[in-house]
PDB file of N, CA and C in Angstrom:
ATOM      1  N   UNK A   1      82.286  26.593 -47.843  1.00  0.00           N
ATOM      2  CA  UNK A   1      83.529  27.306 -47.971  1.00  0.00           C
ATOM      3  C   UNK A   1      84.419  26.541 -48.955  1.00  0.00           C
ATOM      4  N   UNK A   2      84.869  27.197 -49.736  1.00  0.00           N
ATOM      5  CA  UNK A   2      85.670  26.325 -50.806  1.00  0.00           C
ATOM      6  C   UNK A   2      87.385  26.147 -50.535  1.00  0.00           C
ATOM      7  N   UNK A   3      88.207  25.851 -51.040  1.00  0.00           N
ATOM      8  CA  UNK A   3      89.166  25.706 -50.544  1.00  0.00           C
ATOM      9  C   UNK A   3      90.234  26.675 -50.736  1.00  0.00           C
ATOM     10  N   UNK A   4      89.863  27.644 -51.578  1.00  0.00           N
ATOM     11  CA  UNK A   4      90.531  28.839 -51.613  1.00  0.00           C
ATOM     12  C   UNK A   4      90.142  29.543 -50.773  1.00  0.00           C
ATOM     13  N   UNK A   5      88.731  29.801 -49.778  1.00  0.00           N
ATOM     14  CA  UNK A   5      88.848  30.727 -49.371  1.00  0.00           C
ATOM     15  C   UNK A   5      89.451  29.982 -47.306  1.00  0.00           C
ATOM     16  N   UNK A   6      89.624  28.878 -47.628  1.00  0.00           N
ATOM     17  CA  UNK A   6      89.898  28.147 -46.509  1.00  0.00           C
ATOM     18  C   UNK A   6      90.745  28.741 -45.530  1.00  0.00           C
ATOM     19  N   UNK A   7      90.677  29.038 -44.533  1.00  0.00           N
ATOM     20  CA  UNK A   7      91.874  29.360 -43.586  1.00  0.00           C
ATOM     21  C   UNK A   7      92.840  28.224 -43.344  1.00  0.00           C
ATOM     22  N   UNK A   8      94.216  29.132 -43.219  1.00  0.00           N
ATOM     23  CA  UNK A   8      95.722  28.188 -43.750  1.00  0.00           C
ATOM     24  C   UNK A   8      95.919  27.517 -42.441  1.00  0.00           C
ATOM     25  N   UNK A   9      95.729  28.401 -41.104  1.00  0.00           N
ATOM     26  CA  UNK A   9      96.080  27.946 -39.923  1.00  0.00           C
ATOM     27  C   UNK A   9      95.190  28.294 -38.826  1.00  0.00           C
ATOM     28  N   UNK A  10      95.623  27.694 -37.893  1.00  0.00           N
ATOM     29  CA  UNK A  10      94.106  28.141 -36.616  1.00  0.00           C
ATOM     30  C   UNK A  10      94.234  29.249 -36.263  1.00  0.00           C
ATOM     31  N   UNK A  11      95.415  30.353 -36.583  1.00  0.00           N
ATOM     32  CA  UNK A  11      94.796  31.300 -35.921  1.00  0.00           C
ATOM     33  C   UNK A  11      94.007  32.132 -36.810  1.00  0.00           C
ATOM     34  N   UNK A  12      93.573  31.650 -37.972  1.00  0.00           N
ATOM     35  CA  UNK A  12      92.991  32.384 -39.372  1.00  0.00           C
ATOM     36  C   UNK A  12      91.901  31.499 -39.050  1.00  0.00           C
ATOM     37  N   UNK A  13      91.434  30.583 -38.346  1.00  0.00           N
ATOM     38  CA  UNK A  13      90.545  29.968 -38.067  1.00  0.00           C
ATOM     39  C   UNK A  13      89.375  30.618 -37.253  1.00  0.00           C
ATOM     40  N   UNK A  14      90.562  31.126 -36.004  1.00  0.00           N
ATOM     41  CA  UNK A  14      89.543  31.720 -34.751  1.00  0.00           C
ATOM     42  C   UNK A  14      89.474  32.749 -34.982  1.00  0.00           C
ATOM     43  N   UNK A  15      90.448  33.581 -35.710  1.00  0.00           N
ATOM     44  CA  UNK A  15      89.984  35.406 -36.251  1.00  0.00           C
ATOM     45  C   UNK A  15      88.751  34.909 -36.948  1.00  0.00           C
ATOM     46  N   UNK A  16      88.175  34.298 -38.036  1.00  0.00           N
ATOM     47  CA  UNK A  16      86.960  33.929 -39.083  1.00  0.00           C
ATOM     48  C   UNK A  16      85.767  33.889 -37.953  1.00  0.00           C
ATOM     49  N   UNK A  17      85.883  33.319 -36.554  1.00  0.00           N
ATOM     50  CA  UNK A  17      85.015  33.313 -36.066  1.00  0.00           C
ATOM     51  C   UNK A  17      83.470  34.168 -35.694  1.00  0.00           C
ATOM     52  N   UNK A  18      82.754  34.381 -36.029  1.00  0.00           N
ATOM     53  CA  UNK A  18      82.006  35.774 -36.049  1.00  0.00           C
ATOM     54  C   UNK A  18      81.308  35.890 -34.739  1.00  0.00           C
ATOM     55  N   UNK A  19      81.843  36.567 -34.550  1.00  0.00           N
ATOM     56  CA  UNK A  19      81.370  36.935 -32.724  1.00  0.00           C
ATOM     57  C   UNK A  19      80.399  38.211 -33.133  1.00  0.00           C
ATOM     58  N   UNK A  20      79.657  38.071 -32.104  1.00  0.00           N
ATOM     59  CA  UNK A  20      78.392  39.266 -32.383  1.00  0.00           C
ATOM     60  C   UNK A  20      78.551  40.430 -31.545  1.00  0.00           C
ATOM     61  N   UNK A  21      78.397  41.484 -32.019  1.00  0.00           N
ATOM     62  CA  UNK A  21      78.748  42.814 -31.086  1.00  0.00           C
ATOM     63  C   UNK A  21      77.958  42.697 -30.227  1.00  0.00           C
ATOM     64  N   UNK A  22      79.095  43.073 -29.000  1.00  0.00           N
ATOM     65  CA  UNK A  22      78.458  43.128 -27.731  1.00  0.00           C
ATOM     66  C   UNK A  22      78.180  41.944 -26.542  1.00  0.00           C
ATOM     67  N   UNK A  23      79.218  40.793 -27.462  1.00  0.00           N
ATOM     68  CA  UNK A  23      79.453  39.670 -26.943  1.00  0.00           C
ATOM     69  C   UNK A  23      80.506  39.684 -26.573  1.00  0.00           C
ATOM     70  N   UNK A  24      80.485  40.283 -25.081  1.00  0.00           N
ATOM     71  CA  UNK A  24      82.529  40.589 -24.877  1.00  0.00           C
ATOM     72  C   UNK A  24      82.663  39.247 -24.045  1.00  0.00           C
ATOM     73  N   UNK A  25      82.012  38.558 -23.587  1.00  0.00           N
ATOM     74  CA  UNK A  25      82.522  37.133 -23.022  1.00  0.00           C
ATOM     75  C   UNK A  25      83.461  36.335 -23.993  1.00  0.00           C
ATOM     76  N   UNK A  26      82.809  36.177 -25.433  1.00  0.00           N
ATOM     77  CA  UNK A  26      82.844  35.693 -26.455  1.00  0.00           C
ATOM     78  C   UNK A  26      84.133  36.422 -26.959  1.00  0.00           C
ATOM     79  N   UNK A  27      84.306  37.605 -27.166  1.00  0.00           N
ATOM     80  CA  UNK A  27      85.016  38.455 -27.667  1.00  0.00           C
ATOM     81  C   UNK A  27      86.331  37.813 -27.179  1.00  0.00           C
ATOM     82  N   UNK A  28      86.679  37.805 -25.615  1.00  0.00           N
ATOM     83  CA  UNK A  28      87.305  37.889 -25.102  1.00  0.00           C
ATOM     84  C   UNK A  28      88.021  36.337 -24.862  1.00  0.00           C
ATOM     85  N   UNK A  29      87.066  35.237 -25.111  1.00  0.00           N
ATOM     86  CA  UNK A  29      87.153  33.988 -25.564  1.00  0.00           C
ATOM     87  C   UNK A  29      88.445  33.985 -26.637  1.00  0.00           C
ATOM     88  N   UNK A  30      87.536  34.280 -28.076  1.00  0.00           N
ATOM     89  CA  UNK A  30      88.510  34.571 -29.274  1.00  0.00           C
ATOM     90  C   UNK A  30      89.889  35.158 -28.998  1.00  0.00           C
ATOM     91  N   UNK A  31      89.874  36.193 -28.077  1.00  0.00           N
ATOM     92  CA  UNK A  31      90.873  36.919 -28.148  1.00  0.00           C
ATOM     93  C   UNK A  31      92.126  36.175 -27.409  1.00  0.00           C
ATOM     94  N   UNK A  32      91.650  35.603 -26.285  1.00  0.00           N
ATOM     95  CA  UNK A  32      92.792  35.081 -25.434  1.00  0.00           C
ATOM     96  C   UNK A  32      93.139  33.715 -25.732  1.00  0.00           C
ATOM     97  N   UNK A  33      92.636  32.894 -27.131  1.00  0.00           N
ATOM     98  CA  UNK A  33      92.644  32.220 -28.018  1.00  0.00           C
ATOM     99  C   UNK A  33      93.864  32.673 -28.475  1.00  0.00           C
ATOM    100  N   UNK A  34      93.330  33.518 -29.667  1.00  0.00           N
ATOM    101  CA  UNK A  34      94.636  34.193 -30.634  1.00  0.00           C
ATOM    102  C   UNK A  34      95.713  34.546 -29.652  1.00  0.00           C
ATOM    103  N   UNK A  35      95.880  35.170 -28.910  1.00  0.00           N
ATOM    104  CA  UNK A  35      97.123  35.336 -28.337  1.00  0.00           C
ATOM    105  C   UNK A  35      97.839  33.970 -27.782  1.00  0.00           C
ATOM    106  N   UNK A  36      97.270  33.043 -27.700  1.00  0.00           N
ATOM    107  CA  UNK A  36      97.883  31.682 -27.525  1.00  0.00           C
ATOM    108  C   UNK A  36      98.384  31.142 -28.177  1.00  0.00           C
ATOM    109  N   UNK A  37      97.670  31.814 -29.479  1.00  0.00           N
ATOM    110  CA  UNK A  37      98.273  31.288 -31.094  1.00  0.00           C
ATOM    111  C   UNK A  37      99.691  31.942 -30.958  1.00  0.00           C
ATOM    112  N   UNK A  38      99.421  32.600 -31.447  1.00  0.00           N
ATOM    113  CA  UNK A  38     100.615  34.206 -31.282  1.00  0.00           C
ATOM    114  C   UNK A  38     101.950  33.506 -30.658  1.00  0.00           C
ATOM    115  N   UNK A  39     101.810  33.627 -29.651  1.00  0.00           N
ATOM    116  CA  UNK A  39     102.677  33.194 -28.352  1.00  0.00           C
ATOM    117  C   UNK A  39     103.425  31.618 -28.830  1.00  0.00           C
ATOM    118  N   UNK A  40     102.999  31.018 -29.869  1.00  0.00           N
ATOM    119  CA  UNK A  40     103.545  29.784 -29.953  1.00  0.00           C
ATOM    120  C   UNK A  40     102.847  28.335 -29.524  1.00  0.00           C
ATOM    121  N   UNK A  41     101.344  28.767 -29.376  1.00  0.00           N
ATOM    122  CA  UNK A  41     100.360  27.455 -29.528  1.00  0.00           C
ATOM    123  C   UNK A  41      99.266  27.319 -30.329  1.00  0.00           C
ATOM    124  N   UNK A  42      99.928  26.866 -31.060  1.00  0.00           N
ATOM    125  CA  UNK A  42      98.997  26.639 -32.578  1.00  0.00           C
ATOM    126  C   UNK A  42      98.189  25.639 -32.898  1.00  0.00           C
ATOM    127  N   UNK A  43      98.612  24.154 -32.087  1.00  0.00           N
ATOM    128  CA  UNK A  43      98.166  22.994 -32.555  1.00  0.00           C
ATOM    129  C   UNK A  43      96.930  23.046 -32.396  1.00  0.00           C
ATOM    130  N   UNK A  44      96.034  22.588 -33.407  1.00  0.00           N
ATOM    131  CA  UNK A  44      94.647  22.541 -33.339  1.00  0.00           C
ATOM    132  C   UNK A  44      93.889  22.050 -32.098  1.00  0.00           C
ATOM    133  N   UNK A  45      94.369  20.875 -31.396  1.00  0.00           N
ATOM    134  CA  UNK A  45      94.027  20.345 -30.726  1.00  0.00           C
ATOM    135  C   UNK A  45      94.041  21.055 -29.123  1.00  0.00           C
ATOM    136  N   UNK A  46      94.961  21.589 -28.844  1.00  0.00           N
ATOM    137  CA  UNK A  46      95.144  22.762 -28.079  1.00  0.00           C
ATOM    138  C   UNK A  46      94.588  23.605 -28.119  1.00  0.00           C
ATOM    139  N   UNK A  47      94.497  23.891 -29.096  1.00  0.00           N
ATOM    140  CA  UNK A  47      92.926  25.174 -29.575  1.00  0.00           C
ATOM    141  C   UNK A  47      91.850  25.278 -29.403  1.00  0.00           C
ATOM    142  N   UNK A  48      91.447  23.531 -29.509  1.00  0.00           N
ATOM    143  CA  UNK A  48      89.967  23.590 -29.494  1.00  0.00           C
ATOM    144  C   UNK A  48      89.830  22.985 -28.245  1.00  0.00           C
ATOM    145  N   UNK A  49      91.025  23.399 -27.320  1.00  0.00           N
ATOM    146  CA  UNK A  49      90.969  22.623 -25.786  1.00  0.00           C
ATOM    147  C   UNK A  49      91.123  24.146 -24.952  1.00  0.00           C
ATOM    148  N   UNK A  50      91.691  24.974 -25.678  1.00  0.00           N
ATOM    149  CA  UNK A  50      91.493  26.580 -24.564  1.00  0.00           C
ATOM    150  C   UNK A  50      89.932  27.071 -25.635  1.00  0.00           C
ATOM    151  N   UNK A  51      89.256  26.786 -25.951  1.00  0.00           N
ATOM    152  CA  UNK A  51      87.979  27.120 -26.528  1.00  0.00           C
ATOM    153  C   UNK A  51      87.235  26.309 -25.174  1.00  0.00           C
ATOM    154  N   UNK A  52      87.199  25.264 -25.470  1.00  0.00           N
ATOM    155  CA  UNK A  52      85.811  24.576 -24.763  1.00  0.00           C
ATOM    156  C   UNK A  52      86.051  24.661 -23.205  1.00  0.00           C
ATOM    157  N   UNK A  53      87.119  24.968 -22.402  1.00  0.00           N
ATOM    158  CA  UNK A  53      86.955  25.183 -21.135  1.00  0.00           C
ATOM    159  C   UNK A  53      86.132  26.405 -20.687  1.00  0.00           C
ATOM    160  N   UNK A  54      86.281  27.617 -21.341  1.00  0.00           N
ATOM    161  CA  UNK A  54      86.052  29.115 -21.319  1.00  0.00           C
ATOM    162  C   UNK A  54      84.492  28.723 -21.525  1.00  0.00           C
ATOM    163  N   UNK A  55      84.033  28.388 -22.445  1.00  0.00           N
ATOM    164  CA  UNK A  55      82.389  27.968 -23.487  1.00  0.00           C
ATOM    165  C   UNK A  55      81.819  27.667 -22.296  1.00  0.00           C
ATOM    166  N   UNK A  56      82.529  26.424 -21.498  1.00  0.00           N
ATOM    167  CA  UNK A  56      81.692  25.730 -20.243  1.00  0.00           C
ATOM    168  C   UNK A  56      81.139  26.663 -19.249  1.00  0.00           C
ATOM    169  N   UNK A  57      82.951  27.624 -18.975  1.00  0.00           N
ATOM    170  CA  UNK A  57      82.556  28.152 -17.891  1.00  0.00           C
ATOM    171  C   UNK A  57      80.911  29.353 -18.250  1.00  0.00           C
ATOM    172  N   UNK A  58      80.919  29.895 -19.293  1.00  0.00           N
ATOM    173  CA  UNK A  58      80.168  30.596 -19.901  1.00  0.00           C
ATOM    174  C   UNK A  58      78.982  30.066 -20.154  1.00  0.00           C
ATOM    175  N   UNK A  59      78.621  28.671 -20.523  1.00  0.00           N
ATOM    176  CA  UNK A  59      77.422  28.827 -20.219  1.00  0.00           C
ATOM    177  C   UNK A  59      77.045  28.216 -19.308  1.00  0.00           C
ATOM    178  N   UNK A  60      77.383  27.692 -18.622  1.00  0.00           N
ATOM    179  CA  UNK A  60      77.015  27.570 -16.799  1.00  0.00           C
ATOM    180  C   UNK A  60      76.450  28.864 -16.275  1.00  0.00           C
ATOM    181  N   UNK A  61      77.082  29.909 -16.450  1.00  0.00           N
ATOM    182  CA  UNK A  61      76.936  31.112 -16.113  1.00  0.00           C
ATOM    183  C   UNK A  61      75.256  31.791 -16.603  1.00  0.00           C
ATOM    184  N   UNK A  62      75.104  31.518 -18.245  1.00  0.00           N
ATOM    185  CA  UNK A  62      74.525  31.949 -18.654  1.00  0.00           C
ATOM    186  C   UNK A  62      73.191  30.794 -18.290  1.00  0.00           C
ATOM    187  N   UNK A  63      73.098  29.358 -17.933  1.00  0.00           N
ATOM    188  CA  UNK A  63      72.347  28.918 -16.948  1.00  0.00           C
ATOM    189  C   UNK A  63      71.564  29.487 -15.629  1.00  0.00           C
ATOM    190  N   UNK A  64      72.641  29.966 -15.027  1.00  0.00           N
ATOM    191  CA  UNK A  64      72.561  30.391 -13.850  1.00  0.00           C
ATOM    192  C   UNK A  64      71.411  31.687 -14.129  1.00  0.00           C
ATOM    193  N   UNK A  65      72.031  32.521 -15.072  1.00  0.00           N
ATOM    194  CA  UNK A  65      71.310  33.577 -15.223  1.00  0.00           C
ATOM    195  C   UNK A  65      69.956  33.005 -15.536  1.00  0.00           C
ATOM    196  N   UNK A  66      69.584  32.240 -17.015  1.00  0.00           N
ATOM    197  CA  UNK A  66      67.998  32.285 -17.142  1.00  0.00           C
ATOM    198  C   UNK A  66      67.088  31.354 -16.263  1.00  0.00           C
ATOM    199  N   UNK A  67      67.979  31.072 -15.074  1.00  0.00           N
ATOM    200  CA  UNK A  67      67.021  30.239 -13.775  1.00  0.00           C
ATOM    201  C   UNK A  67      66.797  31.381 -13.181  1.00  0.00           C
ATOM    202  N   UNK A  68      67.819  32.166 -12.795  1.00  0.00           N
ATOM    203  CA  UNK A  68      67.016  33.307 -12.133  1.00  0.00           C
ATOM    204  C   UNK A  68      66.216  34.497 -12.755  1.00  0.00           C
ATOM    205  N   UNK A  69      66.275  34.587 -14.137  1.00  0.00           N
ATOM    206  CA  UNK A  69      65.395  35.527 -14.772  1.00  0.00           C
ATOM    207  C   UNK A  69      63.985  34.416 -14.556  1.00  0.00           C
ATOM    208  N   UNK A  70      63.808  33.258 -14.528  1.00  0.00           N
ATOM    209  CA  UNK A  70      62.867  32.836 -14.794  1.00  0.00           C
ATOM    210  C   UNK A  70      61.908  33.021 -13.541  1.00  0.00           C
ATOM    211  N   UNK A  71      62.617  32.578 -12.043  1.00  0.00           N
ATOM    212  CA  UNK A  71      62.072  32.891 -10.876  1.00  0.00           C
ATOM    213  C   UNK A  71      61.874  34.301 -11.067  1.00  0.00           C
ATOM    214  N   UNK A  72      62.667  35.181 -10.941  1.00  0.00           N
ATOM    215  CA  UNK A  72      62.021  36.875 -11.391  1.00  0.00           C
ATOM    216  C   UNK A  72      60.812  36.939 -11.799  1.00  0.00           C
ATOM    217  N   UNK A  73      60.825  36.667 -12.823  1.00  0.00           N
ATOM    218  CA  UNK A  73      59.181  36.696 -14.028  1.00  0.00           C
ATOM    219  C   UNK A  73      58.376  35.837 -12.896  1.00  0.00           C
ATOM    220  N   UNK A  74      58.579  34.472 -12.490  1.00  0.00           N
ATOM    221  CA  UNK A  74      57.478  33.753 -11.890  1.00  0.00           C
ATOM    222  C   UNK A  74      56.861  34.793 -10.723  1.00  0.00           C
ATOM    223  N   UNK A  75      58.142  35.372 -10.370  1.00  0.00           N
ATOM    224  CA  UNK A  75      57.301  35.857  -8.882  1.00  0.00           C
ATOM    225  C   UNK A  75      56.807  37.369  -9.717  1.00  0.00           C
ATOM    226  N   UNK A  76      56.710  38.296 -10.459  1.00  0.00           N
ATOM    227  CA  UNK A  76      56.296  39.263 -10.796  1.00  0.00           C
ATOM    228  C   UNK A  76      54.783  38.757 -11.635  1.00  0.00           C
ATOM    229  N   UNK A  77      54.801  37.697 -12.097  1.00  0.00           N
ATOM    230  CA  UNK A  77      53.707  37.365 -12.364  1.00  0.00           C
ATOM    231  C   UNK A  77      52.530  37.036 -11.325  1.00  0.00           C
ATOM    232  N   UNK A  78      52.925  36.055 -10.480  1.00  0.00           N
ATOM    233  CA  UNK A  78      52.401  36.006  -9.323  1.00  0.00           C
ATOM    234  C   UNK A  78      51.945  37.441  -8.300  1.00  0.00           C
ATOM    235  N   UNK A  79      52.746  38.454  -8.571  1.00  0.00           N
ATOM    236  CA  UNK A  79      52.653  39.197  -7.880  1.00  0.00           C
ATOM    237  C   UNK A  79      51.703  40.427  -8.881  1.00  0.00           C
ATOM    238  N   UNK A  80      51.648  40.450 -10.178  1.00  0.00           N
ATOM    239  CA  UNK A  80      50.377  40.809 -10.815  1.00  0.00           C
ATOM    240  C   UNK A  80      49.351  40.220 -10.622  1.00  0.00           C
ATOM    241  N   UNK A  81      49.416  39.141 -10.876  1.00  0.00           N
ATOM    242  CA  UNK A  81      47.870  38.052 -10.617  1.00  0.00           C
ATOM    243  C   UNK A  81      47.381  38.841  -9.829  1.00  0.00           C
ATOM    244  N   UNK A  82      47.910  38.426  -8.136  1.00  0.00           N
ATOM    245  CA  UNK A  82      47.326  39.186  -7.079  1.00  0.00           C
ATOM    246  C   UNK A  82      46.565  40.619  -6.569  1.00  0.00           C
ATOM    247  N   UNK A  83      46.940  41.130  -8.149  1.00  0.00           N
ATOM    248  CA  UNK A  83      46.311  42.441  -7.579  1.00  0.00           C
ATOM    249  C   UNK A  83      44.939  42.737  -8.495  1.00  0.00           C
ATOM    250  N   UNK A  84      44.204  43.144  -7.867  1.00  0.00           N
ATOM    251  CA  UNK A  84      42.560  43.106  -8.363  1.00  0.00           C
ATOM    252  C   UNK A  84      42.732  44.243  -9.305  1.00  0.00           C
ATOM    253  N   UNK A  85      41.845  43.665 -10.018  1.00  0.00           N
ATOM    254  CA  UNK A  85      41.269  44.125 -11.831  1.00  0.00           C
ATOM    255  C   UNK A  85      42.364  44.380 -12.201  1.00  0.00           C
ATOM    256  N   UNK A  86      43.617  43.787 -12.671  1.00  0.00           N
ATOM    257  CA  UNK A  86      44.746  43.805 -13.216  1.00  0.00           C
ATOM    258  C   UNK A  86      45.288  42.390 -14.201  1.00  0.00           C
ATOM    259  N   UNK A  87      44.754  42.577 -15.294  1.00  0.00           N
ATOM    260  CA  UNK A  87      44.916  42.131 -16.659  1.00  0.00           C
ATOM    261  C   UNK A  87      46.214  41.469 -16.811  1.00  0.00           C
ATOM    262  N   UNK A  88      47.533  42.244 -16.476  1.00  0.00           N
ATOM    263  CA  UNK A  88      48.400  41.804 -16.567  1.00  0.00           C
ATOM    264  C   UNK A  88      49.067  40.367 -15.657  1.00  0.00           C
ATOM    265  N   UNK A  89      48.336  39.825 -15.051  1.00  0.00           N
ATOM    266  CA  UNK A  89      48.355  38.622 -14.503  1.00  0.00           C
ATOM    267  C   UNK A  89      48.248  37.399 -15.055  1.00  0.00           C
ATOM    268  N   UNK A  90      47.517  37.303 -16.123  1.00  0.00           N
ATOM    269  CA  UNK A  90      47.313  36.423 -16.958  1.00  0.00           C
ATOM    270  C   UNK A  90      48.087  36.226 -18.121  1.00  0.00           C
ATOM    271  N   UNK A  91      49.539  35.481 -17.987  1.00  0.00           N
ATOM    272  CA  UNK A  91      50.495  35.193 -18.768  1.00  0.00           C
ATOM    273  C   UNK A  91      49.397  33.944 -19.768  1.00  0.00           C
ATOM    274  N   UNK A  92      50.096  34.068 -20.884  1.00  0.00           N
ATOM    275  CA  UNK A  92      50.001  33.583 -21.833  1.00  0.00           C
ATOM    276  C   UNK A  92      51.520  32.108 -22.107  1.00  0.00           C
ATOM    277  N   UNK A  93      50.830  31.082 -22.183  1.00  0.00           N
ATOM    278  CA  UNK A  93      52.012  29.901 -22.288  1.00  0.00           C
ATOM    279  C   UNK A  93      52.805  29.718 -24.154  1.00  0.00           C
ATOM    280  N   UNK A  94      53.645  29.989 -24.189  1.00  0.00           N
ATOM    281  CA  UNK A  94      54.230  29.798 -25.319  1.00  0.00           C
ATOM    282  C   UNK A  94      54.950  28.936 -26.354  1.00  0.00           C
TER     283      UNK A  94
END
């Protein structure tokens, strides 16, 4: 990024951010960001301190989730194995 196209202040910082559609956790991150800006808290340091609490709580969350997608799959696998002449039992390691 060169220095013209640099953002002047943080809240031109966290709008630049590119959040991916359909990431409303994220979305909603950014958003309640900028309105902090807005509102009269600008300092960077503050900024990147209502960012990383939200991030934590989020991916803890998103932890939580691929432990239990993973037990899911373990036991649906297990539970293909088990059934006679059924192919689909035999996961492949990646």
């Amino acid at each position: 990024m060169s220095e013209e196209s640099a953002p002047d202040n943080s809240a031109e910082v966290v709008a630049s951010w590119n959040v991916p559609a359909g990431a409303t956790v994220a979305e909603r991150i950014r958003s309640n960001i900028l309105e902090a800006i807005e509102s009269g808290l600008d300092d960077p340091q503050l900024v990147a301190d209502l960012a990383v609490g939200p991030l934590v709580i989020a991916l803890g969350r998103l932890e939580l989730e691929l432990a239990e997608a993973r037990r899911r799959i373990d036991r649906l696998e297990r539970s293909s194995a088990e059934r006679p002449g059924d192919d689909l039992g035999r996961a492949s390691e990646f």
